[in-house]
PDB file of N, CA and C in Angstrom:
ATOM      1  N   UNK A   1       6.125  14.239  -3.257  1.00  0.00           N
ATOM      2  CA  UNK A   1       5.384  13.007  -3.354  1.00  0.00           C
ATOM      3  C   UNK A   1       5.365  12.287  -2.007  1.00  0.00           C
ATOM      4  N   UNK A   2       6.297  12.194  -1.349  1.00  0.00           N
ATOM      5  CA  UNK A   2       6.865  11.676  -0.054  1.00  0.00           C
ATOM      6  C   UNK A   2       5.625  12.385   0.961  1.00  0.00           C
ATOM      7  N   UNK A   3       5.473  13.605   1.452  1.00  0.00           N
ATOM      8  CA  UNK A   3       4.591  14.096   1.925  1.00  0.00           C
ATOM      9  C   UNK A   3       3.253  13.572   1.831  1.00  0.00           C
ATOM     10  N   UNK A   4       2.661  13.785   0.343  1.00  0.00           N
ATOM     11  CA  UNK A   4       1.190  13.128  -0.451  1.00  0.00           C
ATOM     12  C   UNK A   4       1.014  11.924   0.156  1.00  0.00           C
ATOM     13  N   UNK A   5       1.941  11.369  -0.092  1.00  0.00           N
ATOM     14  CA  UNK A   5       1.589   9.516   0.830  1.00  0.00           C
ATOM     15  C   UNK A   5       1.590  10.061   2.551  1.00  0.00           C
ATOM     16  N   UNK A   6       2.180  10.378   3.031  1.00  0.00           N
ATOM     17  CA  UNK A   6       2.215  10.269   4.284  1.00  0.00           C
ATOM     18  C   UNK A   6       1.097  11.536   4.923  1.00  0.00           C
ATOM     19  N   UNK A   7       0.213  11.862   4.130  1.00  0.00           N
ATOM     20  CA  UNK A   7      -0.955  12.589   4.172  1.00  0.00           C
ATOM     21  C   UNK A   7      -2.242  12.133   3.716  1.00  0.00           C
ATOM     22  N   UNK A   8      -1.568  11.240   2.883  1.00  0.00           N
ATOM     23  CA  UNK A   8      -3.013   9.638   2.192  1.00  0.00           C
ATOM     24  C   UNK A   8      -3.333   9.128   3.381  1.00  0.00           C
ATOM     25  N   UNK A   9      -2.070   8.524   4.531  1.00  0.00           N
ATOM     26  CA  UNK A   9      -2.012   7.587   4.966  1.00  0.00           C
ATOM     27  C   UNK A   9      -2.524   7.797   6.091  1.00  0.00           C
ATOM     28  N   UNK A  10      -2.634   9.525   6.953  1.00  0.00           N
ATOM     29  CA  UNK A  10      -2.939  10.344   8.189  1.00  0.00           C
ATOM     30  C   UNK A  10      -4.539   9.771   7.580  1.00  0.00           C
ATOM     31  N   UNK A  11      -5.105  10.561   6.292  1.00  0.00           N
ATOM     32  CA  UNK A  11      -6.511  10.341   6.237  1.00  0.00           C
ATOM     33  C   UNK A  11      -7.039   8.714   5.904  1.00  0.00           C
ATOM     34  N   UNK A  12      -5.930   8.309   5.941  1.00  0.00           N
ATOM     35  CA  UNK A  12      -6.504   6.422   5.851  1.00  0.00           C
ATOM     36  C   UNK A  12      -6.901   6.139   7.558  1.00  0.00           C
ATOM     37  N   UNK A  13      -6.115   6.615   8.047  1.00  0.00           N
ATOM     38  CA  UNK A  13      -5.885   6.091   9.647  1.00  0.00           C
ATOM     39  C   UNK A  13      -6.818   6.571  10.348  1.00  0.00           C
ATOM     40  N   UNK A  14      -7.110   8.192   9.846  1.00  0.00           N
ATOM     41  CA  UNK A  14      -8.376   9.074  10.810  1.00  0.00           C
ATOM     42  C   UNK A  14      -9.832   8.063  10.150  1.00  0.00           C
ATOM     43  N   UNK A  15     -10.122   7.913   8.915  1.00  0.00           N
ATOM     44  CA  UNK A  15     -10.997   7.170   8.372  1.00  0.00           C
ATOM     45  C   UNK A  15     -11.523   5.936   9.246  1.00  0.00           C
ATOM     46  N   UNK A  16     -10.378   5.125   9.136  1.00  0.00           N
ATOM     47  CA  UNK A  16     -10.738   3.360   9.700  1.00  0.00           C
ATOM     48  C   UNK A  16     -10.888   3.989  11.092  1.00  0.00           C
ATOM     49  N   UNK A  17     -10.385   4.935  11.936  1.00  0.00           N
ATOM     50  CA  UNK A  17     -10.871   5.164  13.032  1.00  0.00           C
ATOM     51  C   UNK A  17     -12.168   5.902  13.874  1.00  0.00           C
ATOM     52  N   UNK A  18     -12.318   6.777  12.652  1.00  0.00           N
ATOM     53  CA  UNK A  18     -13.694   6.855  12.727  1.00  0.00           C
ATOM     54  C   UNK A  18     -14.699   5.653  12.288  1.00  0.00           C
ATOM     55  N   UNK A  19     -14.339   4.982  11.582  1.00  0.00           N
ATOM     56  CA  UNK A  19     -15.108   3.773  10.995  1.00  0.00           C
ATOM     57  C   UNK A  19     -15.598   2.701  12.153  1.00  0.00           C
ATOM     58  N   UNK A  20     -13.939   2.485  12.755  1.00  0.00           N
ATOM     59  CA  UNK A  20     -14.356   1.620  14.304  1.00  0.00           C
ATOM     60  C   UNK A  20     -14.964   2.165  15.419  1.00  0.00           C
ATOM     61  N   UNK A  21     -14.787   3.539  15.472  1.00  0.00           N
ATOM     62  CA  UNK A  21     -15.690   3.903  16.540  1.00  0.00           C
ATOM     63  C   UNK A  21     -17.260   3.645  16.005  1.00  0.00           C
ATOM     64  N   UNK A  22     -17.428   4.050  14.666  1.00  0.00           N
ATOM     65  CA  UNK A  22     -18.982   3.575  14.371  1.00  0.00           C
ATOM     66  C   UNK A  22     -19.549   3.115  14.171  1.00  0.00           C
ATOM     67  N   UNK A  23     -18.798   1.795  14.187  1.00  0.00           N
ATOM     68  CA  UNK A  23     -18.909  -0.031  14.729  1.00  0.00           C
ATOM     69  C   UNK A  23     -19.387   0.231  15.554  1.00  0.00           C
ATOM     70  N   UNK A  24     -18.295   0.767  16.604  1.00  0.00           N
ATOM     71  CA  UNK A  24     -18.358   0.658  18.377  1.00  0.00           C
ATOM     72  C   UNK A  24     -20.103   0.458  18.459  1.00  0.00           C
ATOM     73  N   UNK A  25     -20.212   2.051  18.283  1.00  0.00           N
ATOM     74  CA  UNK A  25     -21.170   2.051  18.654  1.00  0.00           C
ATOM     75  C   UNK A  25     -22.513   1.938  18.258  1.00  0.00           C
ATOM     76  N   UNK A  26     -22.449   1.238  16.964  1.00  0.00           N
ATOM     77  CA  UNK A  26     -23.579   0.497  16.703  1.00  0.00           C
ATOM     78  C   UNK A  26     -24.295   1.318  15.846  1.00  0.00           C
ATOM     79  N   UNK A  27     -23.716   2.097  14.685  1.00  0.00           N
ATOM     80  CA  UNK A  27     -24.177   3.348  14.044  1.00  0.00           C
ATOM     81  C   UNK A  27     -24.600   2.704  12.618  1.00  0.00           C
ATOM     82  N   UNK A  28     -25.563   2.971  12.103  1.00  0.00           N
ATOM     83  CA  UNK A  28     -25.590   2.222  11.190  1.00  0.00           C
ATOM     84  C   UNK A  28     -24.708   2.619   9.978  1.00  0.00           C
ATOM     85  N   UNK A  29     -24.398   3.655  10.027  1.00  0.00           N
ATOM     86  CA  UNK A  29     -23.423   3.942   8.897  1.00  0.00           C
ATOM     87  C   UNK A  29     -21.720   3.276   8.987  1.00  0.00           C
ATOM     88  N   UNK A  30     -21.837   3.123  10.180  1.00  0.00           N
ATOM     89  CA  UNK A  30     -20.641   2.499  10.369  1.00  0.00           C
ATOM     90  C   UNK A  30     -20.179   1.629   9.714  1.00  0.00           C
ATOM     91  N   UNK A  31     -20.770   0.238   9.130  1.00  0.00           N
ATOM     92  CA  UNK A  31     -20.411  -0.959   7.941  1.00  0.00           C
ATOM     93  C   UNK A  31     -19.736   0.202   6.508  1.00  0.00           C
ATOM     94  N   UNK A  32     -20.547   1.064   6.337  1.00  0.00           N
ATOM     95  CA  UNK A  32     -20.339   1.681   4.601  1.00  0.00           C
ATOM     96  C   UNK A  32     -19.284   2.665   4.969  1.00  0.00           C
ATOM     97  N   UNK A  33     -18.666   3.061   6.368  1.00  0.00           N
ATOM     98  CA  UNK A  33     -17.437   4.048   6.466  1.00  0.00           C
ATOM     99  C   UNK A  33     -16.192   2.801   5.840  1.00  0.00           C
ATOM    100  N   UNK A  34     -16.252   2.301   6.892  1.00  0.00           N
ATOM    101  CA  UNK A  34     -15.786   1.016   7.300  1.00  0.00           C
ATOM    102  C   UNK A  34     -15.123   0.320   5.544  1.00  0.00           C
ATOM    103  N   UNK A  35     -16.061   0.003   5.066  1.00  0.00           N
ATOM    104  CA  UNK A  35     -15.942  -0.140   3.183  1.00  0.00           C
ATOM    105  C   UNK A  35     -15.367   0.850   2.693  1.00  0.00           C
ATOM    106  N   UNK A  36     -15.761   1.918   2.680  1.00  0.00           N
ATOM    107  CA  UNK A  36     -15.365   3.235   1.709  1.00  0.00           C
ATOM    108  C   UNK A  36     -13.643   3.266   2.281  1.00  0.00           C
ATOM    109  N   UNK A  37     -13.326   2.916   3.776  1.00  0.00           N
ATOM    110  CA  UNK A  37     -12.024   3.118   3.878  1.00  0.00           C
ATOM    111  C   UNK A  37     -11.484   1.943   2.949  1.00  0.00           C
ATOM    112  N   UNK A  38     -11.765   1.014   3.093  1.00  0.00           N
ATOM    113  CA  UNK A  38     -10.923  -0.102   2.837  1.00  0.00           C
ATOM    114  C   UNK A  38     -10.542   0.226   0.975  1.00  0.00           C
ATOM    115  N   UNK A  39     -11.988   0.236   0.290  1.00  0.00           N
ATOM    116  CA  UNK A  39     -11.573   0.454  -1.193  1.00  0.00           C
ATOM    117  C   UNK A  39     -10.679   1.881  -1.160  1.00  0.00           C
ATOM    118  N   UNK A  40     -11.060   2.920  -0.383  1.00  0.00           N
ATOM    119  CA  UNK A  40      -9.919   4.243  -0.446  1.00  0.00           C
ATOM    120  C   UNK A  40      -8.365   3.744  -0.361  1.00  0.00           C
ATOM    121  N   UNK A  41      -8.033   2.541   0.410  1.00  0.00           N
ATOM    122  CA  UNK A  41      -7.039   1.937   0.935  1.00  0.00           C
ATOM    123  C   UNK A  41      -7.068   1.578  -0.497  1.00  0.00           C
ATOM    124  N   UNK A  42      -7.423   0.369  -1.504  1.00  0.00           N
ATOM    125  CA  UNK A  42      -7.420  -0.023  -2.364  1.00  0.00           C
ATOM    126  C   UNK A  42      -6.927   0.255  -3.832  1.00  0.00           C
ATOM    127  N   UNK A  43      -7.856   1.660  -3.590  1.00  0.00           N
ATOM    128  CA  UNK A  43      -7.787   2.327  -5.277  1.00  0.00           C
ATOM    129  C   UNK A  43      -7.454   3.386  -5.111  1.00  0.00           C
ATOM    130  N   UNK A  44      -7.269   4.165  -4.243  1.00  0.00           N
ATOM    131  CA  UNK A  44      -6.036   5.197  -4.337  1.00  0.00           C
ATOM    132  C   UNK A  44      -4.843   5.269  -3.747  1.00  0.00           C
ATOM    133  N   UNK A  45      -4.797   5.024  -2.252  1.00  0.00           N
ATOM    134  CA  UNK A  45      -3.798   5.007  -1.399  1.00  0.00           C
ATOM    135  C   UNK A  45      -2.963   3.740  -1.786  1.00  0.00           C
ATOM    136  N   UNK A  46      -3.453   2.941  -1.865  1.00  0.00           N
ATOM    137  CA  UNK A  46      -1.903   1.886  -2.586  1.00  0.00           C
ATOM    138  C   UNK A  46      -1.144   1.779  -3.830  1.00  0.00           C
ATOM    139  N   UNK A  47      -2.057   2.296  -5.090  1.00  0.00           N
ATOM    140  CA  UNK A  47      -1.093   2.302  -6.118  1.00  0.00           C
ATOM    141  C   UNK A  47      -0.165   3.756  -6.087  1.00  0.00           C
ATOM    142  N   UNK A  48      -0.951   4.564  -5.730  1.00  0.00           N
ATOM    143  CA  UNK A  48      -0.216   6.146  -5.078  1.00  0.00           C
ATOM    144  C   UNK A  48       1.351   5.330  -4.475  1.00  0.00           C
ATOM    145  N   UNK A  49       0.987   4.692  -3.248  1.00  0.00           N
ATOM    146  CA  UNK A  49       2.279   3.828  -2.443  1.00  0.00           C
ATOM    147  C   UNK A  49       3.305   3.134  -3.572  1.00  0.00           C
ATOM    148  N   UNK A  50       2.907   1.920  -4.281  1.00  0.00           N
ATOM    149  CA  UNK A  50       3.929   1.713  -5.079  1.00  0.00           C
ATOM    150  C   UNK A  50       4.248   2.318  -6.117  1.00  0.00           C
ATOM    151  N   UNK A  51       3.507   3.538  -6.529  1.00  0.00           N
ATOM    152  CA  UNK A  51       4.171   4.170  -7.849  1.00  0.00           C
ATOM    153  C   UNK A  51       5.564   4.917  -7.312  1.00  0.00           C
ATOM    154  N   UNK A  52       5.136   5.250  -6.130  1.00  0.00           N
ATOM    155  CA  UNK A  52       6.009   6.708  -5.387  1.00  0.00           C
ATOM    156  C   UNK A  52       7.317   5.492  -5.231  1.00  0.00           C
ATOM    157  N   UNK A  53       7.602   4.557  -4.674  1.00  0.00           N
ATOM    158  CA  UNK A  53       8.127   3.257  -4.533  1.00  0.00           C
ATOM    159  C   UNK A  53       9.203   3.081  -5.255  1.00  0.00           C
ATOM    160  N   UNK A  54       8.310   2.604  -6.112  1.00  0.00           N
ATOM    161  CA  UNK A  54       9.209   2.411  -7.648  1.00  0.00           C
ATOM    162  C   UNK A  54       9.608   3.146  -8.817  1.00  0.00           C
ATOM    163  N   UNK A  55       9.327   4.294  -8.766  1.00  0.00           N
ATOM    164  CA  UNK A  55       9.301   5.040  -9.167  1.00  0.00           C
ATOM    165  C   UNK A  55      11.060   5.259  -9.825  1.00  0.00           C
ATOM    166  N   UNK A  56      11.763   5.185  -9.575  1.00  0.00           N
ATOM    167  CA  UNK A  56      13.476   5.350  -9.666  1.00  0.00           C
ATOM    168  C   UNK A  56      14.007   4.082  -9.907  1.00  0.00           C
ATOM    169  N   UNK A  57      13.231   2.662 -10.060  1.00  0.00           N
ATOM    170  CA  UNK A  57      13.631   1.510 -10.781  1.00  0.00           C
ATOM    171  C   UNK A  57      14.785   1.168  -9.654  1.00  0.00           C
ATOM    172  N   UNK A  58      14.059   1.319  -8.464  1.00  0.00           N
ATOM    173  CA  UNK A  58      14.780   0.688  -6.950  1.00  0.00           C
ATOM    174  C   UNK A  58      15.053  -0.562  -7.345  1.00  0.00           C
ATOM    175  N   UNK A  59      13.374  -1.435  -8.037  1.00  0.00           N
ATOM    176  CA  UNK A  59      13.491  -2.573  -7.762  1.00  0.00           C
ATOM    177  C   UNK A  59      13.632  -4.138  -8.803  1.00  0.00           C
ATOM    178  N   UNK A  60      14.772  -3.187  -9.549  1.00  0.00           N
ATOM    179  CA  UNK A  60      15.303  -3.955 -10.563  1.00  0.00           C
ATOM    180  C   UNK A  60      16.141  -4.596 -10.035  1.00  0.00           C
ATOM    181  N   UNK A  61      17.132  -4.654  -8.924  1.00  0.00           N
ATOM    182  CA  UNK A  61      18.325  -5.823  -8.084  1.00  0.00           C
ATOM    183  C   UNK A  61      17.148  -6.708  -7.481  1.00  0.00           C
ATOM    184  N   UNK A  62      16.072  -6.827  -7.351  1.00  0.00           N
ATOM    185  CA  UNK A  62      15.478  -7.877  -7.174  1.00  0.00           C
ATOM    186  C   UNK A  62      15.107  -9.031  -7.883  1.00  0.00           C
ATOM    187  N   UNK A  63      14.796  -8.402  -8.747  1.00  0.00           N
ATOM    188  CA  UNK A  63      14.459  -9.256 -10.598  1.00  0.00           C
ATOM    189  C   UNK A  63      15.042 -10.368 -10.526  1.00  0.00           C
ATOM    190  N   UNK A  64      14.299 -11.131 -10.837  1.00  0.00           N
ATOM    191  CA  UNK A  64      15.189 -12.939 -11.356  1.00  0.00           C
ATOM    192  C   UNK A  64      14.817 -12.826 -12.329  1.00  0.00           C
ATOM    193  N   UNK A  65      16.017 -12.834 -13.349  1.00  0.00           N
ATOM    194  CA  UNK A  65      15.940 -13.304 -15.116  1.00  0.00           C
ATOM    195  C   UNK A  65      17.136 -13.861 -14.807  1.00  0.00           C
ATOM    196  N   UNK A  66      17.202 -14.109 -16.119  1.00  0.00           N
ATOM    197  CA  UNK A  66      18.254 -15.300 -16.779  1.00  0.00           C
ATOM    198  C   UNK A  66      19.554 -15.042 -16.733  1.00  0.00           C
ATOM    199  N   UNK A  67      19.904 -13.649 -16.699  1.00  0.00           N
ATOM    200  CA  UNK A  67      21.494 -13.176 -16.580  1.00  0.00           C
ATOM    201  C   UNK A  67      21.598 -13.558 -15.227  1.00  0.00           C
ATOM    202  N   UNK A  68      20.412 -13.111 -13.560  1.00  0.00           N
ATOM    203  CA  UNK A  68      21.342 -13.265 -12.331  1.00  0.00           C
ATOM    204  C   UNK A  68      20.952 -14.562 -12.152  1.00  0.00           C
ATOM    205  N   UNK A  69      20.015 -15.588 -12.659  1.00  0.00           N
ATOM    206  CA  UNK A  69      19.919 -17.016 -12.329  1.00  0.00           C
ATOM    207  C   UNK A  69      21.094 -17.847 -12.767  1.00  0.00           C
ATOM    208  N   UNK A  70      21.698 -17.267 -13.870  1.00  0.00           N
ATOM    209  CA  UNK A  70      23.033 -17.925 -14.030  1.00  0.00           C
ATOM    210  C   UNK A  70      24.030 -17.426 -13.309  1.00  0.00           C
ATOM    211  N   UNK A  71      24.408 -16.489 -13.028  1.00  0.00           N
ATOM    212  CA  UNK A  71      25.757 -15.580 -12.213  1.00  0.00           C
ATOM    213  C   UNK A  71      25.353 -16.416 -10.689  1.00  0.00           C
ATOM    214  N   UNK A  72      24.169 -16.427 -10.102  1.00  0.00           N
ATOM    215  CA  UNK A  72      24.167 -17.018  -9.120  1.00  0.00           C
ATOM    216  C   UNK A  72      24.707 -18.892  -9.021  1.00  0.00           C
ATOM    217  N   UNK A  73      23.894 -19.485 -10.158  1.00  0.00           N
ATOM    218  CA  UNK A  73      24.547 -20.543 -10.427  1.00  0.00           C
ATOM    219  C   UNK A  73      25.798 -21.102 -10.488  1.00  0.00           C
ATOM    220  N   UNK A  74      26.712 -19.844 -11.539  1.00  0.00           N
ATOM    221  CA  UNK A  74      27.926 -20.066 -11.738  1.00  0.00           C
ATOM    222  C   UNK A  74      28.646 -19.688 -10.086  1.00  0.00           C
ATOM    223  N   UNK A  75      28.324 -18.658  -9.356  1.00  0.00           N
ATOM    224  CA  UNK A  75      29.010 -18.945  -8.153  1.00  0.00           C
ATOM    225  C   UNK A  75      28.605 -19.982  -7.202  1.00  0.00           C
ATOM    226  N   UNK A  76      28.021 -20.344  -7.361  1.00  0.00           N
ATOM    227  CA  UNK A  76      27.800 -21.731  -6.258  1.00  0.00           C
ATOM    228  C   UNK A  76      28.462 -22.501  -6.650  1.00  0.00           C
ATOM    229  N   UNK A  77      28.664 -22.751  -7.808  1.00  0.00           N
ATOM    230  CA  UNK A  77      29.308 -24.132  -8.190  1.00  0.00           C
ATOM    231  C   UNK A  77      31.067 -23.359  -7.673  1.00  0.00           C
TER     232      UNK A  77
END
């Protein structure tokens, strides 16, 4: 999975760079590369990113509920 993203992310980068060169130079297709990267960025390459992410419930010590809003409470005081 690790690979897959960091092979999303080679063809995100070659994309927007072909995209700005065809800005550069004034291509008319250049605006609709330019788009197609950004929603590619959008609707595949980022939920791909946080599924792979979270995937192993990393980011449950972040969570604020009610058990660590009190444990934090009770140690301050």
């Amino acid at each position: 999975m690790k690979s897959l993203v960091k092979l999303l992310f080679i063809i995100f980068l070659l994309w927007i760079s072909i995209g700005g060169y065809l800005e550069y130079t004034e291509h008319p297709k250049g605006p609709i590369v330019m788009g197609l990267g950004v929603m590619y960025l959008s609707f595949i390459f980022m939920p791909i990113f946080i599924y792979w992410r979270y995937k192993d419930g990393k980011y449950k010590k972040y969570i604020l509920n009610d058990k660590t809003l009190l444990g934090k409470i009770k140690n301050d005081d």
